[in-house]
N, C-alpha and C. Protein backbone atom coordinates (compact mmCIF):
# COMPACT_ATOMS: atom_id res chain seq x y z
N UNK A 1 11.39 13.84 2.06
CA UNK A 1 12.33 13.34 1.08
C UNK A 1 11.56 12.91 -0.15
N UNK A 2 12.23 13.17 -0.91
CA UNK A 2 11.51 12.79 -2.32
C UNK A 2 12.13 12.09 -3.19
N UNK A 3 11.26 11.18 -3.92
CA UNK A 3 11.24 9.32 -4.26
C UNK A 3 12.67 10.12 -5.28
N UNK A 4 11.94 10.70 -6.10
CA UNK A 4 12.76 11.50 -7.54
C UNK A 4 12.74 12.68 -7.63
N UNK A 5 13.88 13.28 -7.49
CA UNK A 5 13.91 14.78 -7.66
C UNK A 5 14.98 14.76 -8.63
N UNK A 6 14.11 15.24 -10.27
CA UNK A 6 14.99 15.35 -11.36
C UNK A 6 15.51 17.13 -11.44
N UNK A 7 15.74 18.06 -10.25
CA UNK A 7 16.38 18.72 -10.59
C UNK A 7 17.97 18.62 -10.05
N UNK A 8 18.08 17.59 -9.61
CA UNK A 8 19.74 17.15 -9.12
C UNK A 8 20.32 16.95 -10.45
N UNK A 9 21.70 16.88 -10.14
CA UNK A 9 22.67 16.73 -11.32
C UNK A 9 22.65 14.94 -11.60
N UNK A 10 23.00 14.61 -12.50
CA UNK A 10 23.25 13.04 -12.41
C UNK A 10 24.29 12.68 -11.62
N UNK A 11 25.30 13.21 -11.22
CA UNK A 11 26.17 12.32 -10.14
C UNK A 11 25.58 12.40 -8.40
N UNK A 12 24.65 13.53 -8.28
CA UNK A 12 24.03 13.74 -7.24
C UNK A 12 23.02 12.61 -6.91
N UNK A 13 22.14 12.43 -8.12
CA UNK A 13 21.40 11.53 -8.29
C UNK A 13 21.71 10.09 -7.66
N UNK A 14 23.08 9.91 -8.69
CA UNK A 14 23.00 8.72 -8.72
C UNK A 14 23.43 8.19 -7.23
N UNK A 15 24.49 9.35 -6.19
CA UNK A 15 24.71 9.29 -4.93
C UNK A 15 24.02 9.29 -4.24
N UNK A 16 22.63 10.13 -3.87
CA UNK A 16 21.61 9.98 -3.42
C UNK A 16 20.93 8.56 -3.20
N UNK A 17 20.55 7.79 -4.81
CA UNK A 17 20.25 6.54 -5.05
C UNK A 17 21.07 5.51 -4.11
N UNK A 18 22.03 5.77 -4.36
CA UNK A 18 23.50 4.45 -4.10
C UNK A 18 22.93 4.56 -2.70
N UNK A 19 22.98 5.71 -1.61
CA UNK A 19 22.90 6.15 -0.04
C UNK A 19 21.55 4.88 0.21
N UNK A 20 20.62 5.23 -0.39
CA UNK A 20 18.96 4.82 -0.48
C UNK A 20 18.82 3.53 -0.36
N UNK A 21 19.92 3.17 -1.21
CA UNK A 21 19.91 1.46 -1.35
C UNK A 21 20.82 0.67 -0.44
N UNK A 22 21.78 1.34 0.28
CA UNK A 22 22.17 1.28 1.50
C UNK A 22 21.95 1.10 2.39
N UNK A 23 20.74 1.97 2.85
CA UNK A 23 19.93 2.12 3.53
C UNK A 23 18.74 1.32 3.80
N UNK A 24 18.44 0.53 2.44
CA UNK A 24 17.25 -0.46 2.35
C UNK A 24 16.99 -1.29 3.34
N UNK A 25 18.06 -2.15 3.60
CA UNK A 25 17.96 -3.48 4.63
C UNK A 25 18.14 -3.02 6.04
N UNK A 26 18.08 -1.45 6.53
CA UNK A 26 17.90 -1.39 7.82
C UNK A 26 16.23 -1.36 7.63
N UNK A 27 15.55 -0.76 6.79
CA UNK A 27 14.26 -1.07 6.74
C UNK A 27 13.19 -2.24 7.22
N UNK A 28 14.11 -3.09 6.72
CA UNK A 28 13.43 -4.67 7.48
C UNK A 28 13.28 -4.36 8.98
N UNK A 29 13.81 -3.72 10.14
CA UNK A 29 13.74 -4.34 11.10
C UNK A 29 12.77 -2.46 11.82
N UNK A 30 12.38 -1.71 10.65
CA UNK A 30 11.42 -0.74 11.45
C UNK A 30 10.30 -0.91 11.80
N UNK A 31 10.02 -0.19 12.49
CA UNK A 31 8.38 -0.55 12.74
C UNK A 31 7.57 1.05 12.23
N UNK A 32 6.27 0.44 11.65
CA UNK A 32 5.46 1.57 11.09
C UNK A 32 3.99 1.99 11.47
N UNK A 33 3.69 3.10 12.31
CA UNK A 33 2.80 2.73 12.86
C UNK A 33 1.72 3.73 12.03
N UNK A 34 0.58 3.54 11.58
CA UNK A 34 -0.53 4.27 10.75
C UNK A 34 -0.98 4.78 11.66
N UNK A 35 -1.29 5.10 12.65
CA UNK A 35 -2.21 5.52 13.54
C UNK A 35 -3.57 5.19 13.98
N UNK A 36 -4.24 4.36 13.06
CA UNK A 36 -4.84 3.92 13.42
C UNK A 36 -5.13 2.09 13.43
N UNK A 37 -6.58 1.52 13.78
CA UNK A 37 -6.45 0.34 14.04
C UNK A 37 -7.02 -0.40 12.37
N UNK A 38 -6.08 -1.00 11.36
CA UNK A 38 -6.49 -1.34 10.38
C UNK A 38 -6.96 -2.63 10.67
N UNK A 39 -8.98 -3.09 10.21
CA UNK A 39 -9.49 -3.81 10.26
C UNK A 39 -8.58 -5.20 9.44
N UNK A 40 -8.74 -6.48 9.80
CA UNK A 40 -7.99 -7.82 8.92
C UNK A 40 -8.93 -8.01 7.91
N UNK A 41 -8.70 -8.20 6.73
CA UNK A 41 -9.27 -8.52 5.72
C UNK A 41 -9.11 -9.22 5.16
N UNK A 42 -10.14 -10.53 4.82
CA UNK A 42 -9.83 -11.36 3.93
C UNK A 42 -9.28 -11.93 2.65
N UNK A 43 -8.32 -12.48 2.47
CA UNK A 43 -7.29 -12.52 0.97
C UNK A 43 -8.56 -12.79 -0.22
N UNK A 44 -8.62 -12.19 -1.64
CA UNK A 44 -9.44 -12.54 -2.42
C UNK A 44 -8.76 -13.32 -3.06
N UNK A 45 -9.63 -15.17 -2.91
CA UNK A 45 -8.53 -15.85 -3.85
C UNK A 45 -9.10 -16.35 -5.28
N UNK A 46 -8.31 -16.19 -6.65
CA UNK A 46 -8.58 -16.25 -7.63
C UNK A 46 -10.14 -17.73 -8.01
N UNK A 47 -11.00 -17.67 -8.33
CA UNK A 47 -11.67 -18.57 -8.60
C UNK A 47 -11.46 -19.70 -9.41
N UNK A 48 -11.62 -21.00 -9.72
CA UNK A 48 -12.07 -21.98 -10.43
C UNK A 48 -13.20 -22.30 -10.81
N UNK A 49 -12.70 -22.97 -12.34
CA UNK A 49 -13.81 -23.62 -12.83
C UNK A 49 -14.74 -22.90 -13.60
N UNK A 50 -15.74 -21.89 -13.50
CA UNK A 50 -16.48 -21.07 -14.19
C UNK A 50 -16.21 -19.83 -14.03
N UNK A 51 -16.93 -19.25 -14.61
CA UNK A 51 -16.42 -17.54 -14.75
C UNK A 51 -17.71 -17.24 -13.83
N UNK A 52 -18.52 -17.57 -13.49
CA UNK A 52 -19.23 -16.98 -11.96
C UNK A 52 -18.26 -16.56 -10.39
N UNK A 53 -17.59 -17.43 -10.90
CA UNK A 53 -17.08 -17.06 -9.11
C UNK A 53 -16.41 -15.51 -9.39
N UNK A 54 -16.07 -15.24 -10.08
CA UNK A 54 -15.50 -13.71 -10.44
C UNK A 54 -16.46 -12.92 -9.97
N UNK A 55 -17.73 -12.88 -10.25
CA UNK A 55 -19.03 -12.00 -9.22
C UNK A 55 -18.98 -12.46 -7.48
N UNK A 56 -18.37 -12.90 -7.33
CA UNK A 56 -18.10 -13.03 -5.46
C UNK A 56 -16.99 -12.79 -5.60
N UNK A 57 -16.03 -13.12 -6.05
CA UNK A 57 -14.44 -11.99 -6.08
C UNK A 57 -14.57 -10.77 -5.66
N UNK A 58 -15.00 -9.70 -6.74
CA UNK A 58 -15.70 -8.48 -7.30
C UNK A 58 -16.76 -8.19 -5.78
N UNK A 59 -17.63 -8.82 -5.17
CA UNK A 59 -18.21 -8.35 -4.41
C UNK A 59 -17.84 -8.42 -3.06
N UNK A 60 -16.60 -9.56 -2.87
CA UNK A 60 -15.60 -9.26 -1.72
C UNK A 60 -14.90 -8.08 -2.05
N UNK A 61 -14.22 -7.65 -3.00
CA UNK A 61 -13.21 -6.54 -3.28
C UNK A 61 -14.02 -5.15 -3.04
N UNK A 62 -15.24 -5.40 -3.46
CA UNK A 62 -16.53 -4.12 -3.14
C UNK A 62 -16.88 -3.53 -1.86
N UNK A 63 -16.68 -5.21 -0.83
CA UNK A 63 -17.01 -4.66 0.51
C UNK A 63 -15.90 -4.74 1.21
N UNK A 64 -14.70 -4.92 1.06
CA UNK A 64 -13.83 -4.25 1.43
C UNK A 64 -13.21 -2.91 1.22
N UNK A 65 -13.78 -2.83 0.13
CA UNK A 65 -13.36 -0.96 -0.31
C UNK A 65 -14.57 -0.11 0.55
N UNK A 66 -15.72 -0.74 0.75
CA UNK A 66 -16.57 0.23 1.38
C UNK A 66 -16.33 0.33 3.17
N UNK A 67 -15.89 -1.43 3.66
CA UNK A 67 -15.33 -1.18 4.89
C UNK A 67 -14.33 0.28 4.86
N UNK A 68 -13.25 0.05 4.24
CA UNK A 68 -11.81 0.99 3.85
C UNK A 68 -12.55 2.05 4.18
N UNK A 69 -13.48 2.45 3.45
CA UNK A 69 -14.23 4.26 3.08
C UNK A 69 -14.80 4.36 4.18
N UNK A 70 -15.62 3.34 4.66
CA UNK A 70 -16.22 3.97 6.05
C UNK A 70 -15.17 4.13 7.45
N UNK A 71 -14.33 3.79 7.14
CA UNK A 71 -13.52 3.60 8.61
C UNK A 71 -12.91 4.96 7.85
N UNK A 72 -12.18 5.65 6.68
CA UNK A 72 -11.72 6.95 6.90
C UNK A 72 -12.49 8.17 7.04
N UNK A 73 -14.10 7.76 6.71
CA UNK A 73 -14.53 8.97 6.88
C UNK A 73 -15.76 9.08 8.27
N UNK A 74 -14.81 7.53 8.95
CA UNK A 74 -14.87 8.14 10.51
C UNK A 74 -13.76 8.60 11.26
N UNK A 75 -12.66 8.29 10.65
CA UNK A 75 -11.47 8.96 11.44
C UNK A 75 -11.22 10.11 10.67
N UNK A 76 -11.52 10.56 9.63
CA UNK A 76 -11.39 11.92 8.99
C UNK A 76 -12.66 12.82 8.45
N UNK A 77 -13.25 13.08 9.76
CA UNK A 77 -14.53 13.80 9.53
C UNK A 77 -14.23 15.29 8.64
N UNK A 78 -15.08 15.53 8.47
CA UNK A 78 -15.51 16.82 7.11
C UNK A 78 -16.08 18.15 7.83
């Protein structure tokens, strides 16, 4: 299914939409499963006080993107 498909007519559209949003609040109660086991990661929380703590922000956000990369390109070998 697709988010926007602008080759519908506008009343198609907008029926499509209306259905979608209908549909929203059974959403709350699905369950979604990724397939695999996503590691917990620590919240990055905004710093105080000096503009240093932004370089440990930045280097939490760093090693969580490299955790991220190494865990897909062990479940999606080449």
């Amino acid at each position: 299914m697709k988010i926007i498909d602008f080759s519908l007519s506008r009343r198609r559209s907008f029926a499509r939409g209306f259905l979608k949003g209908l549909g929203a609040p059974y959403m709350l109660y699905g369950s979604f499963d990724v397939g695999i086991d996503v590691p917990s990661v620590a919240p990055v929380l905004p710093s105080t006080g000096n503009n240093l703590g932004h370089v440990g922000d930045w280097n939490r956000i760093g090693n969580d993107m490299r955790t991220a990369i190494r865990l897909y390109e062990q479940t999606h070998p080449t």
